[in-house]
C-alpha atoms as a PDB file:
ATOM      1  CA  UNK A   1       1.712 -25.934 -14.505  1.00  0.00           C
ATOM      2  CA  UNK A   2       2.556 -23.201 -12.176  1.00  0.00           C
ATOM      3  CA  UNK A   3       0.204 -21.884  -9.410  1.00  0.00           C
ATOM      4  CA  UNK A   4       0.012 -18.355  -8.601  1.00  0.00           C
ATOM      5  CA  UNK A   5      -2.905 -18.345  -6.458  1.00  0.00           C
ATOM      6  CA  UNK A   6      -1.328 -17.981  -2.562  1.00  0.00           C
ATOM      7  CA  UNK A   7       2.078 -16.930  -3.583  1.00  0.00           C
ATOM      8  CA  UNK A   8       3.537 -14.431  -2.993  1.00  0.00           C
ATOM      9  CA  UNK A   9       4.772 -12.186  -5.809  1.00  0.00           C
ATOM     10  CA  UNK A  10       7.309  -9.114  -6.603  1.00  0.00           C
ATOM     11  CA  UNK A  11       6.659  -6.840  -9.747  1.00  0.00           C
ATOM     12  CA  UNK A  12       9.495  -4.178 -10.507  1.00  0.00           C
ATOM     13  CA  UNK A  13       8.417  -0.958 -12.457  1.00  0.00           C
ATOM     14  CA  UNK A  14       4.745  -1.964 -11.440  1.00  0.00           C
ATOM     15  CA  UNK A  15       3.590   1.946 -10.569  1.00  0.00           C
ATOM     16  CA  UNK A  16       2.660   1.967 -14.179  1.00  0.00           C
ATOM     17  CA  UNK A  17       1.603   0.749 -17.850  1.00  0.00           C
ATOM     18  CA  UNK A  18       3.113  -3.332 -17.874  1.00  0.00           C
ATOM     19  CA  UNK A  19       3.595  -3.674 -13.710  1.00  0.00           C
ATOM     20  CA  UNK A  20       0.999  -2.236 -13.190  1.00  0.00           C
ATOM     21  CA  UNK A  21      -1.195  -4.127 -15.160  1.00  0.00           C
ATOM     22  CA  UNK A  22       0.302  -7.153 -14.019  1.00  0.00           C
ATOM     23  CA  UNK A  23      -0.141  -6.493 -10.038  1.00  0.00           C
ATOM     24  CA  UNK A  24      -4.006  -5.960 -10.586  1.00  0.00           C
ATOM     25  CA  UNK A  25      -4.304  -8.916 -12.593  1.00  0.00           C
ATOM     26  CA  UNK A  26      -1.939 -11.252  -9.722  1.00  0.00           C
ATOM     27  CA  UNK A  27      -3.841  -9.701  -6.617  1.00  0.00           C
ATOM     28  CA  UNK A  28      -7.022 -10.759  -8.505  1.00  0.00           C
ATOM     29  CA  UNK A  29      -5.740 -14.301  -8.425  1.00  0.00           C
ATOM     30  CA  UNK A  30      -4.471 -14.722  -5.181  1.00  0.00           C
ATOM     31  CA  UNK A  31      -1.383 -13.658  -5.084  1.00  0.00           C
ATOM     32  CA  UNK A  32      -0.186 -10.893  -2.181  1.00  0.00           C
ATOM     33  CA  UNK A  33       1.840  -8.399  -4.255  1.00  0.00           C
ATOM     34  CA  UNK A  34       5.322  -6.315  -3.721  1.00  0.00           C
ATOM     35  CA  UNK A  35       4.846  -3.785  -5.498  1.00  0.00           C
ATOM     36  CA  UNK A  36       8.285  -1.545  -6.203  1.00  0.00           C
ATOM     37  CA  UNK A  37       8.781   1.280  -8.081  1.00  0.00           C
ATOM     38  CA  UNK A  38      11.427   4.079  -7.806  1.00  0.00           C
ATOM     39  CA  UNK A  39       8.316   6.790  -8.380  1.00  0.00           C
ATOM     40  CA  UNK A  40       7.560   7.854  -4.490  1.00  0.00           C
ATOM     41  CA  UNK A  41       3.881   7.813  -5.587  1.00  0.00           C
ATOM     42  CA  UNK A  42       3.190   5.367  -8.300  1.00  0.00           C
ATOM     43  CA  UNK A  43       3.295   2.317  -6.044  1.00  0.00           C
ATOM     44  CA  UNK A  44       1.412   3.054  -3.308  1.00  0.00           C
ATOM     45  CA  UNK A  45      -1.389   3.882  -5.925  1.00  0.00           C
ATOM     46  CA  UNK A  46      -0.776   0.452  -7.157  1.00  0.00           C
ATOM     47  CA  UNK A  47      -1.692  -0.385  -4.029  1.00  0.00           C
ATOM     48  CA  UNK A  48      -4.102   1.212  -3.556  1.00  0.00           C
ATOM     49  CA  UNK A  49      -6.372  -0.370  -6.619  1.00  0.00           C
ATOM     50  CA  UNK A  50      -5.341  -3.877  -5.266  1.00  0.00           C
ATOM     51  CA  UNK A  51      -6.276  -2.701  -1.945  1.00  0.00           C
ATOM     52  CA  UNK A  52      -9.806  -1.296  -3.240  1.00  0.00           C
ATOM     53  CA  UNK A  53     -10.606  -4.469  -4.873  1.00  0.00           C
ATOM     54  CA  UNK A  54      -9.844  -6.215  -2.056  1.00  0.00           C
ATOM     55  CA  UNK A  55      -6.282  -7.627  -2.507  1.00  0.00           C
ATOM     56  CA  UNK A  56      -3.171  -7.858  -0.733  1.00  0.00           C
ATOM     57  CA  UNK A  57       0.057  -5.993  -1.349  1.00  0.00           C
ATOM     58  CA  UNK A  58       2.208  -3.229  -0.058  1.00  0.00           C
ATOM     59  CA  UNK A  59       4.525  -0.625  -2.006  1.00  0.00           C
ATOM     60  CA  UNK A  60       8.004  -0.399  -1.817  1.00  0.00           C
ATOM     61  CA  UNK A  61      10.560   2.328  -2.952  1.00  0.00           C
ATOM     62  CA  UNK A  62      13.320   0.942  -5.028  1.00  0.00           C
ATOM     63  CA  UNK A  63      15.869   2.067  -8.096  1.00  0.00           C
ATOM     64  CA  UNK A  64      17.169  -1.464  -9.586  1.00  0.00           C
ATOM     65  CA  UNK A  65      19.974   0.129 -10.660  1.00  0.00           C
ATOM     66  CA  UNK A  66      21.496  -0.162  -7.158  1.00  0.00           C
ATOM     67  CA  UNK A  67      22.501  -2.993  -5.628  1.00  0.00           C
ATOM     68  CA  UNK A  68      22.053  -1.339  -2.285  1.00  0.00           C
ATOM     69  CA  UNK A  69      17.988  -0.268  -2.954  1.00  0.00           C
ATOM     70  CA  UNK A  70      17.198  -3.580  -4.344  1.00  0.00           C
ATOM     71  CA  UNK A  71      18.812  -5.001  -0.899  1.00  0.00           C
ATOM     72  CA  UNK A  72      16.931  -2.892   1.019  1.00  0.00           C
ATOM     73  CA  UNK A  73      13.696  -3.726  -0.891  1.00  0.00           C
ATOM     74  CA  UNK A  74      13.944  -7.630  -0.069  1.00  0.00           C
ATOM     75  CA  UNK A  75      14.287  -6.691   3.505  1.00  0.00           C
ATOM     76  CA  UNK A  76      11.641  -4.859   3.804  1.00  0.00           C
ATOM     77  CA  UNK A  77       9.396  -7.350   1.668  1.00  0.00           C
ATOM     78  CA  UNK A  78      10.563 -10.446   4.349  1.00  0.00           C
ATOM     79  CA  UNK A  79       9.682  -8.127   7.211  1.00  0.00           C
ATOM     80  CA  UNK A  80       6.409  -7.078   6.199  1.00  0.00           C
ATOM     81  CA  UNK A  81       5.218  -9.651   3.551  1.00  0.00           C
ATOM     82  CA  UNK A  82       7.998 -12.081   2.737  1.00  0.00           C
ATOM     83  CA  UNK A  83      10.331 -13.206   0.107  1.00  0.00           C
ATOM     84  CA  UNK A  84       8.303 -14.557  -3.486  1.00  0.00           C
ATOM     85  CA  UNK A  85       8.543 -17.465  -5.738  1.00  0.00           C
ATOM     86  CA  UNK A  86       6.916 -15.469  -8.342  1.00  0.00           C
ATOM     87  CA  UNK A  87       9.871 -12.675  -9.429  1.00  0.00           C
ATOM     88  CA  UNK A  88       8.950 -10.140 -12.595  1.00  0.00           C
ATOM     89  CA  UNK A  89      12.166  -8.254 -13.020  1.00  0.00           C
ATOM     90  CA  UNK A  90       9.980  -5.600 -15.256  1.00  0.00           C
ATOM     91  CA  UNK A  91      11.483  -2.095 -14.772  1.00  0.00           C
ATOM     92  CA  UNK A  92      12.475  -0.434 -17.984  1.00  0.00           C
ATOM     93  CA  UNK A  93      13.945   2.914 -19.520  1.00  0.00           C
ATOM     94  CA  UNK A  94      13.802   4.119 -22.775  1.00  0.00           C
ATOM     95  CA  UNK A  95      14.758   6.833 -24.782  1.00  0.00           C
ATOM     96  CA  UNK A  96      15.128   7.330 -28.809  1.00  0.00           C
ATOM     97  CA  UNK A  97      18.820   9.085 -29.493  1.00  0.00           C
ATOM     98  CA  UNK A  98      21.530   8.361 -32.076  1.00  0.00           C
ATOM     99  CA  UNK A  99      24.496   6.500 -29.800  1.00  0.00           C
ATOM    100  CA  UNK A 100      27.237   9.317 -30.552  1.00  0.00           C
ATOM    101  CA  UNK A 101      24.529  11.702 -29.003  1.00  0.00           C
ATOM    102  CA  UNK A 102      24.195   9.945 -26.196  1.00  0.00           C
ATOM    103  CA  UNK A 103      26.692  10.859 -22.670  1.00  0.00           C
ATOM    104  CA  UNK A 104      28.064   7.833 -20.949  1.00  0.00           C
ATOM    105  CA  UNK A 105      25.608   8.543 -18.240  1.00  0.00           C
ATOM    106  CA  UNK A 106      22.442   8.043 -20.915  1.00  0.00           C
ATOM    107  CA  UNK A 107      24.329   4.946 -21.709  1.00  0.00           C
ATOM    108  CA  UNK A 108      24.947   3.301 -18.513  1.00  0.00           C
ATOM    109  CA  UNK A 109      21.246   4.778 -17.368  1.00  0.00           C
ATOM    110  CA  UNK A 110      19.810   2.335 -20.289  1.00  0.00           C
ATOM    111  CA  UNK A 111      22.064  -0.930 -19.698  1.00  0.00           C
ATOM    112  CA  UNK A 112      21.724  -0.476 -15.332  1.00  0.00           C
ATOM    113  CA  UNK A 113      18.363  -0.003 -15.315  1.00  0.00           C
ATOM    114  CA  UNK A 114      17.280  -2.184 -18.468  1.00  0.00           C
ATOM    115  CA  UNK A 115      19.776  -5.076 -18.307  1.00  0.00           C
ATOM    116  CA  UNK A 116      21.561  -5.122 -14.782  1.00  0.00           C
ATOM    117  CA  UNK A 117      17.971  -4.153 -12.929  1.00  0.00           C
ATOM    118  CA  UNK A 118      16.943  -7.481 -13.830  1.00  0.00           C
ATOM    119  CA  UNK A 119      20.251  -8.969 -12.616  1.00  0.00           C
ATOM    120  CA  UNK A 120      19.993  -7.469  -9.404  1.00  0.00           C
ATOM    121  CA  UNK A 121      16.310  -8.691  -8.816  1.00  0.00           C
ATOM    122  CA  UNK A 122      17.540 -12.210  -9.634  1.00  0.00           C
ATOM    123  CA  UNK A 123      20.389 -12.427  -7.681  1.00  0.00           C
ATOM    124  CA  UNK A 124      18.894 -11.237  -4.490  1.00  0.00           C
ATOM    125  CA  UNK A 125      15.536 -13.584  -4.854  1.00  0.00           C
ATOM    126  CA  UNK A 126      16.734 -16.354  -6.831  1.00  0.00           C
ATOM    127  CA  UNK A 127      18.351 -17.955  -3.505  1.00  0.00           C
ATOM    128  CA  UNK A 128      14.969 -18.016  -1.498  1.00  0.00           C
ATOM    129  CA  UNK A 129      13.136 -19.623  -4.856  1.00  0.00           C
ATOM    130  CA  UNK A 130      16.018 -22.195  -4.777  1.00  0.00           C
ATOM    131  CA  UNK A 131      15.482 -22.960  -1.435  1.00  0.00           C
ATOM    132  CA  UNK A 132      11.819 -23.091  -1.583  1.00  0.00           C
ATOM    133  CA  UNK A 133      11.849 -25.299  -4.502  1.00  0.00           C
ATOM    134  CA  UNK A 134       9.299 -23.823  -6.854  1.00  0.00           C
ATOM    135  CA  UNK A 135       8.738 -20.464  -8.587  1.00  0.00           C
ATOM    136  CA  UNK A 136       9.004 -18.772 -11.223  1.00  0.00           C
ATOM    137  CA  UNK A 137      10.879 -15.397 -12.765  1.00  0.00           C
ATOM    138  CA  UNK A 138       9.589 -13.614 -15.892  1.00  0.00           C
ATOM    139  CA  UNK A 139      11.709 -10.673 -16.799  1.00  0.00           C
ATOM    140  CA  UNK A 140      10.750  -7.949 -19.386  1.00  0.00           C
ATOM    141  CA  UNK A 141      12.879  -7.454 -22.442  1.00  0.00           C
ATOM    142  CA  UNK A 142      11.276  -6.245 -25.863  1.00  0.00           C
ATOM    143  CA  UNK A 143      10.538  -6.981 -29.128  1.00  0.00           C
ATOM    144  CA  UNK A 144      13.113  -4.038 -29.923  1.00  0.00           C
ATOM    145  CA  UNK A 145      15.357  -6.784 -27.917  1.00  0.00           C
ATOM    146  CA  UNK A 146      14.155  -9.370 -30.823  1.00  0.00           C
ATOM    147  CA  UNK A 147      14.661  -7.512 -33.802  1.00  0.00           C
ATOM    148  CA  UNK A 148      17.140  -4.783 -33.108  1.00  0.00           C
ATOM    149  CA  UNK A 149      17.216  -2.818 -36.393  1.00  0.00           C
ATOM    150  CA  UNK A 150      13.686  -2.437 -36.771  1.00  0.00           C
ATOM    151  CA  UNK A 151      13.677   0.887 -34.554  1.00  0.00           C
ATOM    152  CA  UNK A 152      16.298   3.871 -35.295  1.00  0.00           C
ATOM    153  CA  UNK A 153      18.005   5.296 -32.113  1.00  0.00           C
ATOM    154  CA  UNK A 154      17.952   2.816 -30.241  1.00  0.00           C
ATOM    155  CA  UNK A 155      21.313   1.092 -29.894  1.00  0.00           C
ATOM    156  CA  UNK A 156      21.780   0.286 -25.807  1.00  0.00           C
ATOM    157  CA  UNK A 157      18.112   0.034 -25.086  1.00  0.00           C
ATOM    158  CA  UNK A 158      18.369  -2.563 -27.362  1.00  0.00           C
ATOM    159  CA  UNK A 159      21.761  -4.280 -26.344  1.00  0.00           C
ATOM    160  CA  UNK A 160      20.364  -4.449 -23.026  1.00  0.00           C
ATOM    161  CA  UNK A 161      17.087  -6.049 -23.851  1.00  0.00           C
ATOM    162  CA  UNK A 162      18.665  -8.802 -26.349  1.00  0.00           C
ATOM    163  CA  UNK A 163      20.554  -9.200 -22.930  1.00  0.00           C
ATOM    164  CA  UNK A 164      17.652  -9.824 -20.919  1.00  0.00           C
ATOM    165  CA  UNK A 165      16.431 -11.946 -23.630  1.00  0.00           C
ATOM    166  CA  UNK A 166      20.088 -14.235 -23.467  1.00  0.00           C
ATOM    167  CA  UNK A 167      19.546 -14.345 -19.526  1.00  0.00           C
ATOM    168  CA  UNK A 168      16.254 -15.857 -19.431  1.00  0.00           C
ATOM    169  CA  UNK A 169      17.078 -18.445 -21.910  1.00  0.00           C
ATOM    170  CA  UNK A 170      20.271 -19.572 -20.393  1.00  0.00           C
ATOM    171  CA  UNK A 171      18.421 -19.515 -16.410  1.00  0.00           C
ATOM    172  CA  UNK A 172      15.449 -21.465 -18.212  1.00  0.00           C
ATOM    173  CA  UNK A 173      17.614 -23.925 -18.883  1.00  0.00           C
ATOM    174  CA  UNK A 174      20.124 -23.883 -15.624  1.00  0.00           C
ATOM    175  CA  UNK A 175      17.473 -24.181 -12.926  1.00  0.00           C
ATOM    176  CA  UNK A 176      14.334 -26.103 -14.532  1.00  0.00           C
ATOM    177  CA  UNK A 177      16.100 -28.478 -11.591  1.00  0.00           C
ATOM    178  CA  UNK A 178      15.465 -26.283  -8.929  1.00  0.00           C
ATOM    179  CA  UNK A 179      11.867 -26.387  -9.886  1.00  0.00           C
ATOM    180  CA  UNK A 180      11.978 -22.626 -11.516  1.00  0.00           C
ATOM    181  CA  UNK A 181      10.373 -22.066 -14.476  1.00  0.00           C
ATOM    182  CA  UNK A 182      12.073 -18.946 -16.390  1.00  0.00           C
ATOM    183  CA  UNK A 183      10.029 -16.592 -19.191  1.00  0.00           C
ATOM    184  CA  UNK A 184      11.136 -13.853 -21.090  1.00  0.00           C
ATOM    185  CA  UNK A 185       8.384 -10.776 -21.929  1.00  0.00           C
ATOM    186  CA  UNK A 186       8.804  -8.890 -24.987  1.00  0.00           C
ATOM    187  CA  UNK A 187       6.248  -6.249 -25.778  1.00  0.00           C
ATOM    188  CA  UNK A 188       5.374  -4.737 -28.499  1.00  0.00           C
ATOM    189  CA  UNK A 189       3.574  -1.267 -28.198  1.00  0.00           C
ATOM    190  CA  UNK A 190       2.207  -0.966 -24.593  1.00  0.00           C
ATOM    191  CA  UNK A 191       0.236   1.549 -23.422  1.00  0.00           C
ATOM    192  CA  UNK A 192       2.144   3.425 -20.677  1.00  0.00           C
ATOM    193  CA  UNK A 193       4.319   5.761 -19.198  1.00  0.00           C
ATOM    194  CA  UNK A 194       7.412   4.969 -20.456  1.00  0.00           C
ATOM    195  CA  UNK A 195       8.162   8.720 -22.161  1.00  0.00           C
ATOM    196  CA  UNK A 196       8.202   9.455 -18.292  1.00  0.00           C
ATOM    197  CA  UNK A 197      10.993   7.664 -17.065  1.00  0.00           C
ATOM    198  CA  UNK A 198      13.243  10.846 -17.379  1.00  0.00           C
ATOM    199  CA  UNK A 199      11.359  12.213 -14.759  1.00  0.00           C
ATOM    200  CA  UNK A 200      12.372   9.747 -12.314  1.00  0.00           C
ATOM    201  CA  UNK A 201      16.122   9.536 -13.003  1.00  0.00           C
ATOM    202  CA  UNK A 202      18.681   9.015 -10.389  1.00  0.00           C
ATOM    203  CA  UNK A 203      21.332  11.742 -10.005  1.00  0.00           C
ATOM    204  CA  UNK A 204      23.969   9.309 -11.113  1.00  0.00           C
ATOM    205  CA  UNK A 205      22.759   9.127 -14.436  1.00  0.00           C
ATOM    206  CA  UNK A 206      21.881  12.759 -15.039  1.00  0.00           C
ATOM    207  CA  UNK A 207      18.747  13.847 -12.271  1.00  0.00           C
ATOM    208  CA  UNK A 208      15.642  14.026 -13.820  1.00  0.00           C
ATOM    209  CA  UNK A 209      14.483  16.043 -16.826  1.00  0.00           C
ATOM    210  CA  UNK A 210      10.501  16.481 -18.291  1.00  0.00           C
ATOM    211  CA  UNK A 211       9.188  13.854 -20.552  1.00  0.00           C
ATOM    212  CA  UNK A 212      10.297  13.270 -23.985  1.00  0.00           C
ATOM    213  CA  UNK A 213       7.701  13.294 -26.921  1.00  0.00           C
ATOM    214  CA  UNK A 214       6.404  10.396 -27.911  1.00  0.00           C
ATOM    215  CA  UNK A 215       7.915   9.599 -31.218  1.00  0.00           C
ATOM    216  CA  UNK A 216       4.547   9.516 -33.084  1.00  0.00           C
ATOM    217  CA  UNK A 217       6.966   9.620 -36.503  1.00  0.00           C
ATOM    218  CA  UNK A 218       8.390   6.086 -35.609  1.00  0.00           C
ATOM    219  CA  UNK A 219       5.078   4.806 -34.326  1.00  0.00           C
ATOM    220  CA  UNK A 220       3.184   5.203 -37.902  1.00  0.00           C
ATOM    221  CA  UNK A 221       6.651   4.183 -39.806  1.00  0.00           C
ATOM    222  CA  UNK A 222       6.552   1.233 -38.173  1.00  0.00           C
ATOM    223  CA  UNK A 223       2.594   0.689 -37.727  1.00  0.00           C
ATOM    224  CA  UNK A 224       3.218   0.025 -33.723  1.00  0.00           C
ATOM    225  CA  UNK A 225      -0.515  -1.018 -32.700  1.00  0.00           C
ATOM    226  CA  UNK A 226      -0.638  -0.672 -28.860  1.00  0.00           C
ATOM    227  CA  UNK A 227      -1.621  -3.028 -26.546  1.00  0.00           C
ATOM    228  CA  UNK A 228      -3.584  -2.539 -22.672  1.00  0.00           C
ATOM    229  CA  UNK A 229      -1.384  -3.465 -20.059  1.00  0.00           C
ATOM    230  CA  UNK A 230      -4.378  -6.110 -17.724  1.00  0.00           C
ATOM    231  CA  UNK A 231      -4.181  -7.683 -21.620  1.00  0.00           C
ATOM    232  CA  UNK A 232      -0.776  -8.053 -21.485  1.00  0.00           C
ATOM    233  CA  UNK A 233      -1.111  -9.414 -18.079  1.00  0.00           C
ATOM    234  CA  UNK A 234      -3.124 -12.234 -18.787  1.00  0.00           C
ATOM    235  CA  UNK A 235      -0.469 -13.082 -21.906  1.00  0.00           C
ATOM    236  CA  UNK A 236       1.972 -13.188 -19.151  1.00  0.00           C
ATOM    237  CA  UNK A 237      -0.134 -15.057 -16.402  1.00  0.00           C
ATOM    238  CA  UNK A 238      -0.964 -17.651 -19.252  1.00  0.00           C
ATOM    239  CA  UNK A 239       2.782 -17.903 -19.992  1.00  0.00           C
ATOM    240  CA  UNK A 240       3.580 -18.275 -16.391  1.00  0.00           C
ATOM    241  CA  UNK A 241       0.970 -21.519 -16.098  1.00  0.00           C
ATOM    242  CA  UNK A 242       2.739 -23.114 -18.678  1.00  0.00           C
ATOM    243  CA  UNK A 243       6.140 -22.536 -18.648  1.00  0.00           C
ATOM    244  CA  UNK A 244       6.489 -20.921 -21.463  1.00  0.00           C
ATOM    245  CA  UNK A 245      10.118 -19.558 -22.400  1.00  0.00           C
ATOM    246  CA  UNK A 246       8.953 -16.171 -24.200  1.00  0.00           C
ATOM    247  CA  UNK A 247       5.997 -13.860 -24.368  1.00  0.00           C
ATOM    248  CA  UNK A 248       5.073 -12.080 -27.401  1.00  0.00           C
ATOM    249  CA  UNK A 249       2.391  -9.451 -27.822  1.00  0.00           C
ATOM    250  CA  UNK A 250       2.443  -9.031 -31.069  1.00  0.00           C
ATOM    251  CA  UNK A 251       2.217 -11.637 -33.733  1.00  0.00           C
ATOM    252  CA  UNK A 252       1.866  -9.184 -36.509  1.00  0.00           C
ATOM    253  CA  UNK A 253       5.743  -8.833 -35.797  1.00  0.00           C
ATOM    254  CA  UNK A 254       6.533 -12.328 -37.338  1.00  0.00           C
ATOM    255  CA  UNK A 255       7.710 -11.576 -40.906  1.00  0.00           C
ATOM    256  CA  UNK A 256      10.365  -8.771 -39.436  1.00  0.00           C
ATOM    257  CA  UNK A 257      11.917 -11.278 -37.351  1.00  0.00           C
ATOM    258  CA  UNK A 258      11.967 -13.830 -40.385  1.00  0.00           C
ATOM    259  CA  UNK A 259      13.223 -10.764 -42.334  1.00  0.00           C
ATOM    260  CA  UNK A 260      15.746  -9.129 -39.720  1.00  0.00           C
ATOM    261  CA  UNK A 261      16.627 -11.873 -37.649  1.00  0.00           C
ATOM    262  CA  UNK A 262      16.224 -15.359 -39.382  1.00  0.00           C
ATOM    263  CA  UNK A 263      17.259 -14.383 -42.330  1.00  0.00           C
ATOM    264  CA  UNK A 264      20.597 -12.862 -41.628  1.00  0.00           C
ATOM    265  CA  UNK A 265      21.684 -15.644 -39.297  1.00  0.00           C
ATOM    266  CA  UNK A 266      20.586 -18.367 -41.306  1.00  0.00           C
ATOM    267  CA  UNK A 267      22.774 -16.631 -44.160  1.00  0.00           C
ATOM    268  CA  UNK A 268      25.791 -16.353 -41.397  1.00  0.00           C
ATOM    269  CA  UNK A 269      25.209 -20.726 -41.049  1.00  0.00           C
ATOM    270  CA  UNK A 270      25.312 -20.895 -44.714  1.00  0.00           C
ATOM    271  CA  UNK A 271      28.426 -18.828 -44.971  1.00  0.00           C
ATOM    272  CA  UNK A 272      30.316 -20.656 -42.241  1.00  0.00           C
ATOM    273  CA  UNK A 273      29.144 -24.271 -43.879  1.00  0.00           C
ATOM    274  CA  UNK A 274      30.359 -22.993 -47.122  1.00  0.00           C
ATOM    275  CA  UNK A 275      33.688 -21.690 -45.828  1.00  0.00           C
ATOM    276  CA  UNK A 276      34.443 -25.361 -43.961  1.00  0.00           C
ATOM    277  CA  UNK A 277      33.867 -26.799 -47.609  1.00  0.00           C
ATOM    278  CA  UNK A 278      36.645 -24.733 -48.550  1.00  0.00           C
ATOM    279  CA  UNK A 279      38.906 -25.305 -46.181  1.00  0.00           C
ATOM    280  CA  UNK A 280      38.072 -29.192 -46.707  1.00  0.00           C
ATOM    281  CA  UNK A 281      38.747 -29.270 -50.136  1.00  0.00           C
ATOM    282  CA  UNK A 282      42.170 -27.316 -49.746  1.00  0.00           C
ATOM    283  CA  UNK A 283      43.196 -29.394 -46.858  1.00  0.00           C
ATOM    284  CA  UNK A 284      42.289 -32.982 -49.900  1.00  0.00           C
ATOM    285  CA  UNK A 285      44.477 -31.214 -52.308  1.00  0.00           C
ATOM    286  CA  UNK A 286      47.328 -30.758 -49.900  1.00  0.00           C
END
């Protein structure tokens, strides 16, 4: 079991939907809160709904992207706070575009923010949690990280997820030793602000631009049922207690991975027994 009560705690992408529902539902534990975002406003009103309830965290301004912002965000969370043993790596981007659309800017935008974000949390915290000797790091992937073909136009959001996904099981399984448990989140549908994330890009990746739709066509093709993000915080809290490796939102989801996933690898395992047969029974008759 892992305590969160007391700890102290760093959510990433918590000014909205997922982060933020999951710094309300760790300040009502306990747990004093960093709460980043690279939105100028949407952390401090994070903070300011832990604050009105009467818990404890402060906001800090920081693009995961760079290695540089995330440094600057651990200093300023050991000045005024200090470092956590509970780490959620939870910043995302999206976007829905065929990959020979996309610029090489929309490209590295998705894997930087999506797959390296999460890198750069871990490897400037991960240290402190080693040294410390307990914690625990949840990072959020997706289920479009879990069953890639299962949404069009979507080809390095989900690379980078099935990366996050890779990460989290190979850490889980490097530093149980430390005394760090390791989780990886993947949502389904979330209610959010995720359409919004253009309007917070970096100038390296293109400067921001206004929302994009929502893709309502995709949503009923796919009957996407949407979650609240404080219930998606408790799934993660409950994961966190117990160690659990992955979080899933949606168990309605099951028969696609069987279908999308399972399946085809299982089929790969058959091929590749079938094909050492062969090659057996050639190398007899030689």
């Amino acid at each position: 079991m892992t305590d969160i009560a007391g700890r102290i705690a760093l959510v990433t992408g918590a000014g909205s939907g997922i982060g933020r529902g999951l710094a309300l539902a760790l300040a009502a534990e306990g747990t004093s809160v960093i709460v980043a975002d690279i939105g100028e406003d949407r952390a401090p009103e994070t903070v300011e709904l832990i604050r009105a309830a009467g818990g404890s965290a402060i906001a800090v301004h920081c693009d995961v992207s760079d290695r540089r912002s995330v440094q600057a965000m651990k200093n300023e969370a050991e000045e005024t706070l200090g470092l956590p043993t509970l780490l959620f790596p939870n910043a995302g981007v999206t976007a829905f575009d065929a990959l020979h659309e996309m610029t090489a800017q929309d490209i590295d935008w998705m894997i930087d923010v999506n797959l390296m974000g999460a890198f750069h949390c871990i490897e400037a915290f991960l240290p402190h949690m080693m040294a410390y000797g307990s914690g625990h790091i949840c990072a959020t992937s997706s289920m479009a990280g879990l069953i890639p073909p299962r949404i069009p136009d979507h080809v390095p959001y989900v690379a980078a997820k099935m990366g996050v996904i890779g990460m989290m099981l190979a850490m889980r399984a490097d530093y149980a030793k430390y005394g760090i448990g390791c989780t990886v989140l993947c949502p389904g549908g979330v209610q959010g602000r995720m359409t919004e994330c253009t309007t917070v890009r970096p100038e390296k990746y293109g400067g921001p631009a206004p929302a994009f739709p929502v893709p309502t066509d995709i949503i009923a093709r796919n009957k996407i049922q949407f979650r609240q993000p404080d219930s998606v915080a408790q799934m993660i809290l409950r994961a966190v207690r117990n160690n659990r490796a992955m979080v899933l939102t949606d168990h309605s989801r099951r028969g696609f991975f069987q279908e999308l996933y399972v399946d085809p690898v299982m089929q790969a395992f058959d091929d590749a027994e079938a094909f050492a047969k062969e090659e057996e029974a050639l190398a007899g008759q030689a």
